[in-house]
C-alpha atoms as a PDB file:
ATOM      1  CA  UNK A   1     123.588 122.698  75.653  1.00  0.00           C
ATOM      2  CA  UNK A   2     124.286 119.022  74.005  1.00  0.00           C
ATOM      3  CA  UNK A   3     121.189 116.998  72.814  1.00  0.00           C
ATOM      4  CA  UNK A   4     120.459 113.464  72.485  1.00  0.00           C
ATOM      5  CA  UNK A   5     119.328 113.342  68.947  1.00  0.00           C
ATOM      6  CA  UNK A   6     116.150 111.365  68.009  1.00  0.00           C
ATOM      7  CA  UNK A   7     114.346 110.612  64.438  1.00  0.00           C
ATOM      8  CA  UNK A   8     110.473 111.013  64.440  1.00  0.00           C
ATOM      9  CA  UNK A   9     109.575 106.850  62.925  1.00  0.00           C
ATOM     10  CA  UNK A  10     105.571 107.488  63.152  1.00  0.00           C
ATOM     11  CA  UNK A  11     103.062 110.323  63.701  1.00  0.00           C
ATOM     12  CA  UNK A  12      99.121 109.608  64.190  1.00  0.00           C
ATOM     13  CA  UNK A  13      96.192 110.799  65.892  1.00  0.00           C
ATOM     14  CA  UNK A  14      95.300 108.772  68.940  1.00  0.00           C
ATOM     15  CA  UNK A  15      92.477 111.339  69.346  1.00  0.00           C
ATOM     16  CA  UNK A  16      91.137 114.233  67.453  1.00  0.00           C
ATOM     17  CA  UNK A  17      93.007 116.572  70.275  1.00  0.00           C
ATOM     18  CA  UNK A  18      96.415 114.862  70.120  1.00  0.00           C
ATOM     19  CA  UNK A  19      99.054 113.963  67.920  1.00  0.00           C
ATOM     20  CA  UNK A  20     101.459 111.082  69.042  1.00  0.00           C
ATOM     21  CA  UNK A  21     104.833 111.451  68.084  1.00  0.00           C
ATOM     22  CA  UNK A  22     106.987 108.197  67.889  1.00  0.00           C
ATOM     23  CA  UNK A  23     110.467 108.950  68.265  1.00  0.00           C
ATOM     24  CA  UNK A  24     114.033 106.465  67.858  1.00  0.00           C
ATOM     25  CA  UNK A  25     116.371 107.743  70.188  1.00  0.00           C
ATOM     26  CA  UNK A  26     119.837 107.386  69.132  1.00  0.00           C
ATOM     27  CA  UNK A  27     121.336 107.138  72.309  1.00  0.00           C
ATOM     28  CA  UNK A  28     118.993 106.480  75.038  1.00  0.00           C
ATOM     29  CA  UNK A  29     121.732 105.749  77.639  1.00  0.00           C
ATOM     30  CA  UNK A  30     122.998 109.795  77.369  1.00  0.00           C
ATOM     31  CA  UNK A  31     119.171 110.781  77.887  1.00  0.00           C
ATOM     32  CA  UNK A  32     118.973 109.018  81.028  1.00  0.00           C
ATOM     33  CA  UNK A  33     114.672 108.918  81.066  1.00  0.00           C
ATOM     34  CA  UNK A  34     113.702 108.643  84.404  1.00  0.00           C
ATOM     35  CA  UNK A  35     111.278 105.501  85.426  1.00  0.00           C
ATOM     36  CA  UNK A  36     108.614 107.962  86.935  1.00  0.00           C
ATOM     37  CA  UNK A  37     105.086 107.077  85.457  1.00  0.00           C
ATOM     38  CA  UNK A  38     105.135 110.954  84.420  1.00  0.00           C
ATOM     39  CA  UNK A  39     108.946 110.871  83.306  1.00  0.00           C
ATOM     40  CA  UNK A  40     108.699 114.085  80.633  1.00  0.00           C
ATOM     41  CA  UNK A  41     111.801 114.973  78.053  1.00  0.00           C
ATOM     42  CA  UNK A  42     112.558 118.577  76.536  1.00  0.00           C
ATOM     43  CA  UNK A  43     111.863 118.132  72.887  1.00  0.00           C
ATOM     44  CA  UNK A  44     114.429 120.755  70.736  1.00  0.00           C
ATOM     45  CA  UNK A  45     112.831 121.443  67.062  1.00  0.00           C
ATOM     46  CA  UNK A  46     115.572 123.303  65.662  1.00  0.00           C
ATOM     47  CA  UNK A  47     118.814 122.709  67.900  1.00  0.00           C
ATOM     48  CA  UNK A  48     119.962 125.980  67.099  1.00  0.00           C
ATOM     49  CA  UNK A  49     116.940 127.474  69.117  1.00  0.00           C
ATOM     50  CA  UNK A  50     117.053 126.278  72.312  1.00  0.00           C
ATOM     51  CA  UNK A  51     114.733 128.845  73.084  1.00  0.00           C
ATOM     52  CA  UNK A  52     112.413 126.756  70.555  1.00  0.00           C
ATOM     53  CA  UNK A  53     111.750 123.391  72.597  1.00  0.00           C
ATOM     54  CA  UNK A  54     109.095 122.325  74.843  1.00  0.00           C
ATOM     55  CA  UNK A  55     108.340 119.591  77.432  1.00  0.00           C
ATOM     56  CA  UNK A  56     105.991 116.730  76.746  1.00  0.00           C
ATOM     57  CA  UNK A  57     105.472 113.592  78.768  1.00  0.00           C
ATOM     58  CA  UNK A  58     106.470 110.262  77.714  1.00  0.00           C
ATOM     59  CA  UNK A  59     103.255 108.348  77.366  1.00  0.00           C
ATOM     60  CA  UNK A  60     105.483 105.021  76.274  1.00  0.00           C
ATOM     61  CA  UNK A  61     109.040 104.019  76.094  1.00  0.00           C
ATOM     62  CA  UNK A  62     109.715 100.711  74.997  1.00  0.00           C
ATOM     63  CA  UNK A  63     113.999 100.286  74.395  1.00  0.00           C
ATOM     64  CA  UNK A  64     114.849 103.415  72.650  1.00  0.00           C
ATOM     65  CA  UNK A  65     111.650 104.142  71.578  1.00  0.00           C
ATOM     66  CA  UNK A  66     109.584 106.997  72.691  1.00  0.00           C
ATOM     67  CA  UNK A  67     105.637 107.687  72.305  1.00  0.00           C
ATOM     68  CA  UNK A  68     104.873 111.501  73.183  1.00  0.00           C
ATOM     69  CA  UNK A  69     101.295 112.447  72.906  1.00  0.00           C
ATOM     70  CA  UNK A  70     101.248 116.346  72.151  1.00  0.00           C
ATOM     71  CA  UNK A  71      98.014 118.114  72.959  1.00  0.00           C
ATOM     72  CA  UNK A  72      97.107 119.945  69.441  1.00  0.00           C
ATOM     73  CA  UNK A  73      95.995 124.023  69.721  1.00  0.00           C
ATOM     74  CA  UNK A  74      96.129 127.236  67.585  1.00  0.00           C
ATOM     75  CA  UNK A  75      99.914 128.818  67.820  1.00  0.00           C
ATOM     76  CA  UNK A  76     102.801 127.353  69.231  1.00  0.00           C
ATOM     77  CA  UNK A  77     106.060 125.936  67.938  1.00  0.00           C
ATOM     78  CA  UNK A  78     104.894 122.351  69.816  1.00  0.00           C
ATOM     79  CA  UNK A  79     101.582 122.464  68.228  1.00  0.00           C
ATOM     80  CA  UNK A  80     103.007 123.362  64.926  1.00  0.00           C
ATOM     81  CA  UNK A  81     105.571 120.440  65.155  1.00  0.00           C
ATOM     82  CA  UNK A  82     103.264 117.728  66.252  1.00  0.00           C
ATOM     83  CA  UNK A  83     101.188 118.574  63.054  1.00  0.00           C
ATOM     84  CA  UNK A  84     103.516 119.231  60.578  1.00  0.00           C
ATOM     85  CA  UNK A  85     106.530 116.572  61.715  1.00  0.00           C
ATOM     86  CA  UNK A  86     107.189 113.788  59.104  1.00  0.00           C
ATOM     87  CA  UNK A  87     108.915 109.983  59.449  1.00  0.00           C
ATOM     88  CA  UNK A  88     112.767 110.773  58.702  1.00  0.00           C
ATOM     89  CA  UNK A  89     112.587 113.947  60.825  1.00  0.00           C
ATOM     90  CA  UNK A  90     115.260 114.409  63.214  1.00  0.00           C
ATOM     91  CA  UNK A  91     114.972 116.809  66.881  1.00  0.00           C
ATOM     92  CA  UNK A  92     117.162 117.203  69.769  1.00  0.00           C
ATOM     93  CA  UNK A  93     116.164 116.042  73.127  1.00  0.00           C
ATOM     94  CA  UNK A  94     117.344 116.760  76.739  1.00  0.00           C
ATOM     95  CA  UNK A  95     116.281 117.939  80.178  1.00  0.00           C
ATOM     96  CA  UNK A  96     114.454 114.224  81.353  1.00  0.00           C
ATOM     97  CA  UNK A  97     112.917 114.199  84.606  1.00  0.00           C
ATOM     98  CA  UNK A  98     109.931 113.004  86.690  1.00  0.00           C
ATOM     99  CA  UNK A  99     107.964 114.017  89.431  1.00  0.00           C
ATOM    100  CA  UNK A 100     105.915 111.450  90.583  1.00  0.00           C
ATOM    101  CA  UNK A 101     106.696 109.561  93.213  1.00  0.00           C
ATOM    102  CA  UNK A 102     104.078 108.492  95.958  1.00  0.00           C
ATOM    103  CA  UNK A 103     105.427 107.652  99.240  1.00  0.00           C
ATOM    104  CA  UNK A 104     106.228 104.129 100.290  1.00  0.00           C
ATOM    105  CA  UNK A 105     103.438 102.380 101.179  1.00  0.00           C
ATOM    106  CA  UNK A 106     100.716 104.750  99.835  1.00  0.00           C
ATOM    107  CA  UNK A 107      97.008 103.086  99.393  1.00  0.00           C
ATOM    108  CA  UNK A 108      94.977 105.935  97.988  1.00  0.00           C
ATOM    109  CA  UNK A 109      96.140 108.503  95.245  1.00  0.00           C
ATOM    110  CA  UNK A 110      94.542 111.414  94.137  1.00  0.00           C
ATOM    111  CA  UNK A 111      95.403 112.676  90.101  1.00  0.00           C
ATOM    112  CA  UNK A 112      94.104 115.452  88.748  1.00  0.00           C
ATOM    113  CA  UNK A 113      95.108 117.041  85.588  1.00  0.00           C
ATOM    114  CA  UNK A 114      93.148 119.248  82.582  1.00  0.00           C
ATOM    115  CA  UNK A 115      93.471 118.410  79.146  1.00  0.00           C
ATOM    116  CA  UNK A 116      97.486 119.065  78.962  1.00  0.00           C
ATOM    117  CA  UNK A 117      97.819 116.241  81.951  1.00  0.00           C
ATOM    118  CA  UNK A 118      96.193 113.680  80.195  1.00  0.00           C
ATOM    119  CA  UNK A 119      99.129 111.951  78.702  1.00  0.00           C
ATOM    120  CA  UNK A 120     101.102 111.541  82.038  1.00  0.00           C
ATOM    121  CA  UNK A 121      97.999 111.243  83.866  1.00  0.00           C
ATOM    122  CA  UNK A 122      97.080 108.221  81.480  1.00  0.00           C
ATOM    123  CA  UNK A 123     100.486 106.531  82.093  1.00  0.00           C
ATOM    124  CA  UNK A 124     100.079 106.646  85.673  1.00  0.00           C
ATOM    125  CA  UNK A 125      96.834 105.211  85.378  1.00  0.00           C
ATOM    126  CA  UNK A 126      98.911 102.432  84.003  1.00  0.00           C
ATOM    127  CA  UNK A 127     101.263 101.424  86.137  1.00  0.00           C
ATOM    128  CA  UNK A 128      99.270 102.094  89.153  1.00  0.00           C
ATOM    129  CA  UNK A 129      99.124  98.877  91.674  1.00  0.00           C
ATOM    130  CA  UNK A 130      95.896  97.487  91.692  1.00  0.00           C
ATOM    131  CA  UNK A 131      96.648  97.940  95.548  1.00  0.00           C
ATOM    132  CA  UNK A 132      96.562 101.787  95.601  1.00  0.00           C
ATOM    133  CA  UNK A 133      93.077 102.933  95.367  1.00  0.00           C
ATOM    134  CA  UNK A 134      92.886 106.065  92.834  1.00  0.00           C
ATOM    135  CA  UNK A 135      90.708 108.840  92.573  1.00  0.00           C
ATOM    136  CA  UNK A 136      90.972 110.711  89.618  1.00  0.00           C
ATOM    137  CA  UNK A 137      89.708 114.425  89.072  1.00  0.00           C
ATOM    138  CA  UNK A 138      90.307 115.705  85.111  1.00  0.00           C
ATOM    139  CA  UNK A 139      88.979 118.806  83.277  1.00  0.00           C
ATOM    140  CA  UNK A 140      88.195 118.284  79.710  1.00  0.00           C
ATOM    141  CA  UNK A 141      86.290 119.885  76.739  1.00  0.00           C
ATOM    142  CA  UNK A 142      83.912 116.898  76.227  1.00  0.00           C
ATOM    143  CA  UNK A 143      83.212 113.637  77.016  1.00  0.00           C
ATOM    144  CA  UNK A 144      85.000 111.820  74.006  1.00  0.00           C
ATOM    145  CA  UNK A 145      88.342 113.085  75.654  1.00  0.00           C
ATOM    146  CA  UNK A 146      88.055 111.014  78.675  1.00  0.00           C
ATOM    147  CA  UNK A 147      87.947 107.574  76.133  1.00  0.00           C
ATOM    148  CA  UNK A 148      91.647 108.434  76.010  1.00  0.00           C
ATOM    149  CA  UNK A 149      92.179 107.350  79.887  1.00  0.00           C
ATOM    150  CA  UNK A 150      92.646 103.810  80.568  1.00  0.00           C
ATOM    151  CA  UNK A 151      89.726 101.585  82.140  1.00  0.00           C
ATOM    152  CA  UNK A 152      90.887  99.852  85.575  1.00  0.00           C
ATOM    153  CA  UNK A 153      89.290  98.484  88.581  1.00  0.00           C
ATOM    154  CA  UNK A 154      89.372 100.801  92.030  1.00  0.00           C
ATOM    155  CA  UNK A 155      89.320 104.082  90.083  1.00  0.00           C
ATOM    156  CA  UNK A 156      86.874 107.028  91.003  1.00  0.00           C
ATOM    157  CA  UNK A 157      86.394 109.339  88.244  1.00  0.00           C
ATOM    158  CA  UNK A 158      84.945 112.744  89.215  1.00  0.00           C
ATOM    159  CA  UNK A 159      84.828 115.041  85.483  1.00  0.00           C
ATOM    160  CA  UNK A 160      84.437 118.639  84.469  1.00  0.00           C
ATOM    161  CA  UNK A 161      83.857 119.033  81.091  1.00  0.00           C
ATOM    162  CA  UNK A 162      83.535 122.419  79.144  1.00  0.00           C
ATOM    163  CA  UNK A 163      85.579 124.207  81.985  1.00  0.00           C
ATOM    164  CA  UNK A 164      89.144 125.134  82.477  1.00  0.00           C
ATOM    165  CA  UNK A 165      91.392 124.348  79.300  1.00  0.00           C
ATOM    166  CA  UNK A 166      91.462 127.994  77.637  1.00  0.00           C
ATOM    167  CA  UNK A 167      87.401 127.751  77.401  1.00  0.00           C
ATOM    168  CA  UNK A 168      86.444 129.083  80.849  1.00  0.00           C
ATOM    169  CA  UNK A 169      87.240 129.271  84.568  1.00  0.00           C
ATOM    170  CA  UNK A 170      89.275 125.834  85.980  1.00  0.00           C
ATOM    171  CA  UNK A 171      86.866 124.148  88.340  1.00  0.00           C
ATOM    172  CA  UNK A 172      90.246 121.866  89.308  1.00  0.00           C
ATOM    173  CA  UNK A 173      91.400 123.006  92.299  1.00  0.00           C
ATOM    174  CA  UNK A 174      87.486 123.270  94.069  1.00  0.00           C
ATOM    175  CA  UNK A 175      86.986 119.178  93.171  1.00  0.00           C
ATOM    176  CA  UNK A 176      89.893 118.977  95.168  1.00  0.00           C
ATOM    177  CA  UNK A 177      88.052 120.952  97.986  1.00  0.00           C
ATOM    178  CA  UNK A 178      84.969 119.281  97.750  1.00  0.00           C
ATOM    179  CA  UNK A 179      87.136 115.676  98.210  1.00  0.00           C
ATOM    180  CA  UNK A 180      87.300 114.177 101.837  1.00  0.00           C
ATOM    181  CA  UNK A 181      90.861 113.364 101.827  1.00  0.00           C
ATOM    182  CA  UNK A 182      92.047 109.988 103.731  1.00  0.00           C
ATOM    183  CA  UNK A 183      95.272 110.506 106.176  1.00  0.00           C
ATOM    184  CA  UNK A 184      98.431 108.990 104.329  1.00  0.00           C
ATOM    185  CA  UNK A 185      97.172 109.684 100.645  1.00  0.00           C
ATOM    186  CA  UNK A 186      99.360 111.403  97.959  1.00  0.00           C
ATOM    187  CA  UNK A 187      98.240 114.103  94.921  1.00  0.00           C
ATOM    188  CA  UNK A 188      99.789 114.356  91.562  1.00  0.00           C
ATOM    189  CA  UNK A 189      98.290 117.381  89.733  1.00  0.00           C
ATOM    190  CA  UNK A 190      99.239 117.958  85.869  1.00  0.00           C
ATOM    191  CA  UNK A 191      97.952 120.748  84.780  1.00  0.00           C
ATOM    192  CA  UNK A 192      97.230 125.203  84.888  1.00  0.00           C
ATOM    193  CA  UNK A 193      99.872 126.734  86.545  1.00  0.00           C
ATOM    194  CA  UNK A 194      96.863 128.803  88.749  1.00  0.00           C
ATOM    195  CA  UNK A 195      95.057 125.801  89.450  1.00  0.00           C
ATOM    196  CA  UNK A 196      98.566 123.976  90.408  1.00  0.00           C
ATOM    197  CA  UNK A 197      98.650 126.523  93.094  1.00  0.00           C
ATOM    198  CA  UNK A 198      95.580 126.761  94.640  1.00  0.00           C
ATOM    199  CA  UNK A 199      95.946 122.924  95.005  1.00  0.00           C
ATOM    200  CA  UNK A 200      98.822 123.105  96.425  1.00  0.00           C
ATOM    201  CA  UNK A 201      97.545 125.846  98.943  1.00  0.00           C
ATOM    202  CA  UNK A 202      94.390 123.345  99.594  1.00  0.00           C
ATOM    203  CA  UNK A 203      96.868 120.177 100.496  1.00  0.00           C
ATOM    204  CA  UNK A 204      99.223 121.982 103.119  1.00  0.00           C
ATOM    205  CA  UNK A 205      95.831 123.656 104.973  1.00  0.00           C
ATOM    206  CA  UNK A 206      94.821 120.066 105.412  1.00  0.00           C
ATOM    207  CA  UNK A 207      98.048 119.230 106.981  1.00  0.00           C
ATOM    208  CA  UNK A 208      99.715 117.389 103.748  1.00  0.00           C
ATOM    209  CA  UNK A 209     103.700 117.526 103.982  1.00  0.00           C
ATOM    210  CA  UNK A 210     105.743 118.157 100.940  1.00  0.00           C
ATOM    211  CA  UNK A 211     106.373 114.149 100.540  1.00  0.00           C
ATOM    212  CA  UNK A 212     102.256 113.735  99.891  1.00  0.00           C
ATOM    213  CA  UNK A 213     101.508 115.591  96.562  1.00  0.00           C
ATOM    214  CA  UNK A 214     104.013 116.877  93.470  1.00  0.00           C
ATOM    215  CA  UNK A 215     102.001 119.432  91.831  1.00  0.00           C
ATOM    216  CA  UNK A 216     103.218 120.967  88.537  1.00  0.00           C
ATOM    217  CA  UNK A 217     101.966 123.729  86.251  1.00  0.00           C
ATOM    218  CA  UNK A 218     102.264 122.632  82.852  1.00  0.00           C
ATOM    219  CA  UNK A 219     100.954 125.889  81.229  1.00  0.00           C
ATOM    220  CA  UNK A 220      99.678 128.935  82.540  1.00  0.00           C
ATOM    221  CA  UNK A 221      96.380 130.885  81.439  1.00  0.00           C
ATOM    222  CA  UNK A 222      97.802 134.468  79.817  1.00  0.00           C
ATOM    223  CA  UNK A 223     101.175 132.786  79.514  1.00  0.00           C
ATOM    224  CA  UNK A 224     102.452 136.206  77.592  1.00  0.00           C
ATOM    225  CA  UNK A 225     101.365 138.573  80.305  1.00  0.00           C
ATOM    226  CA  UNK A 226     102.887 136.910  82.923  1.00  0.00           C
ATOM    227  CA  UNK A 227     106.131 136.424  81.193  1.00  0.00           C
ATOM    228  CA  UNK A 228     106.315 140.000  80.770  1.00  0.00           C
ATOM    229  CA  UNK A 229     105.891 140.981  84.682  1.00  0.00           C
ATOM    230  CA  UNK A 230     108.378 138.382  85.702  1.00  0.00           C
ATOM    231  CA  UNK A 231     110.697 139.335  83.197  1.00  0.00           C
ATOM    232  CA  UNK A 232     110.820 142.868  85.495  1.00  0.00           C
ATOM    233  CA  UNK A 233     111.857 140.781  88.889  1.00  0.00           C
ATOM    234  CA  UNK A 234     112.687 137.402  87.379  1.00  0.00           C
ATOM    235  CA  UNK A 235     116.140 137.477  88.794  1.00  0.00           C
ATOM    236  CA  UNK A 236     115.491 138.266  91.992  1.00  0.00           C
ATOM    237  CA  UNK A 237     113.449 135.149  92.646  1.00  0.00           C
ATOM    238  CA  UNK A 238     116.251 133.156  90.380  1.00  0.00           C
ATOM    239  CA  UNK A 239     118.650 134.394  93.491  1.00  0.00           C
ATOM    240  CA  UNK A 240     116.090 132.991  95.964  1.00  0.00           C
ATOM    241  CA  UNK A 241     115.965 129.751  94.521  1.00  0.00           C
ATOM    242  CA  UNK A 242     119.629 129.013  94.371  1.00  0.00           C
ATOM    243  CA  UNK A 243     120.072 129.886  97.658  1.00  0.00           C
ATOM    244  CA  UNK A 244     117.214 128.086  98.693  1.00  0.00           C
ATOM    245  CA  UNK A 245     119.193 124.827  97.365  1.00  0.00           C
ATOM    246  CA  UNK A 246     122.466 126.461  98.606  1.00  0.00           C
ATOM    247  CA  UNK A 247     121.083 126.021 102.155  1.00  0.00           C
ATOM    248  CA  UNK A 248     120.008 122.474 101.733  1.00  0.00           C
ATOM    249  CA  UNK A 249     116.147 122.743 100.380  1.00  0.00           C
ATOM    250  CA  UNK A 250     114.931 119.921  98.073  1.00  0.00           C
ATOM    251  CA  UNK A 251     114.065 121.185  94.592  1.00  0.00           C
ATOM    252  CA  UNK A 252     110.322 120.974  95.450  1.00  0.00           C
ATOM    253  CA  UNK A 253     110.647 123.059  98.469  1.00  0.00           C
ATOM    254  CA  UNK A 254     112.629 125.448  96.819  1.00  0.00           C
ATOM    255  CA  UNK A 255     110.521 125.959  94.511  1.00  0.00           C
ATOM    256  CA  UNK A 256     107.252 126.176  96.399  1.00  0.00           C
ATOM    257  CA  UNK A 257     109.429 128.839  98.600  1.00  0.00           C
ATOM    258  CA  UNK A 258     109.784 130.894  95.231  1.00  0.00           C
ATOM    259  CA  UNK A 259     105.737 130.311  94.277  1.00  0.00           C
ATOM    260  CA  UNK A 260     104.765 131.466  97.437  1.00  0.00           C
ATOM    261  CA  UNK A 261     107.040 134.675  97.436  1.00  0.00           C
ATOM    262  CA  UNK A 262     105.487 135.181  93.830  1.00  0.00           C
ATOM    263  CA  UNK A 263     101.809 135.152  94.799  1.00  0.00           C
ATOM    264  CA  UNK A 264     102.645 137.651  97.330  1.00  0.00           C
ATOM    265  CA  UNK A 265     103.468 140.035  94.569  1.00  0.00           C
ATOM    266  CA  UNK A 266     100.558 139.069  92.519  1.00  0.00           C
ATOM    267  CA  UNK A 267     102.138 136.774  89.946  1.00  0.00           C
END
């Protein structure tokens, strides 16, 4: 794997639960960062552990410097980074991509994300047209985390707070049910893997095609236990997704074919 090496030039708190990064990318032509509002880049610790990095949105990029904001918990080698990383330090970055991408001529948006969202989610907010009308649903711990979302005009926002997150049962995906949701909208969802899916689930019963929402599980609750029961059939659905693309799927459809054959077995 080659890496586009970067040198950490600032580290501060823009809120008690995350620690911004600021990174100098050496060469941010080889990186190729996506323009996506949630345009994310594997971050590599220690190059000679792949096996070490993790993905974390880009919440600025201004030349060929980045601004990752890293949500801060107990364990983890991101977590541990994010707290410990000092101006001068170098990492290794590589897999950029995006996901969001709202169809052509969309006028209401739906975002949702929990507490690991917040950074894309944020961005979007952003560079949202003051044309598309936006109704944002986010789970968070307490109220001070929501200061960290931008203020604009035309922007519903329907909080849970003290739910979901690690602290209790994700109330995510039955905000989206309670929503009356307008023909020709879109959904970006950042956030538990389970709650990603039930979403999902929720947006094709309505009659939502695959170009109206991109819907990504950014962590999953019991992370360890479900590693371990995939590890058992984890190549089988690997086989199903390549052929998937081998008979012309999109990436998304591919892998909502593999989710779907997952559930069925209880992962």
């Amino acid at each position: 794997m080659s890496f586009t090496p970067a040198t950490v030039v600032e580290s501060f708190a823009p809120n008690p639960r995350l620690r911004r990064l600021r990174l100098r990318v050496d060469s941010p032509e080889s990186l190729a960062l996506g323009p996506g509002a949630d345009s994310a880049v594997g971050v590599y610790f220690d190059v000679a552990s792949p096996n070490q990095g993790r993905t974390y949105s880009v919440r600025r990029q201004a030349g060929n410097v980045l601004d990752l904001d890293i949500l801060v918990h107990p364990g983890g080698p991101g977590s541990r980074w994010a707290q410990t990383a000092g101006v001068g330090d170098r990492v290794g970055l590589d897999h950029a991509r995006a996901w969001y991408r709202p169809p052509p001529g969309t006028t209401w948006q739906l975002l949702v994300a929990d507490l690991a969202g917040l950074p894309a989610l944020a961005r979007i907010m952003d560079e949202s047209p003051p044309t598309v009308s936006t109704t944002v649903v986010v789970e968070a711990l307490d109220r001070g985390d929501l200061d960290y979302l931008p203020t604009r005009a035309g922007v519903t926002l329907i909080p849970s707070l003290g739910s979901g997150n690690g602290a209790g049962a994700s109330r995510l995906a039955q905000l989206v049910r309670d929503l009356e949701l307008p023909a020709g909208g879109y959904c970006w969802f950042g956030g538990e893997a389970g709650a990603s899916r039930e979403v999902r689930k929720h947006l094709r019963g309505c009659g939502w095609t695959i170009d109206q929402y991109d819907v990504m599980g950014y962590w999953r609750h019991d992370s360890a236990a479900w590693d371990a029961r995939f590890a058992m059939a984890g190549t089988d659905f690997v086989a199903m997704y390549r052929q998937a693309i081998a008979d012309g799927k999109s990436d998304k459809a591919a892998a909502e074919e593999v989710d779907d054959a997952l559930e069925r077995i209880g992962l």
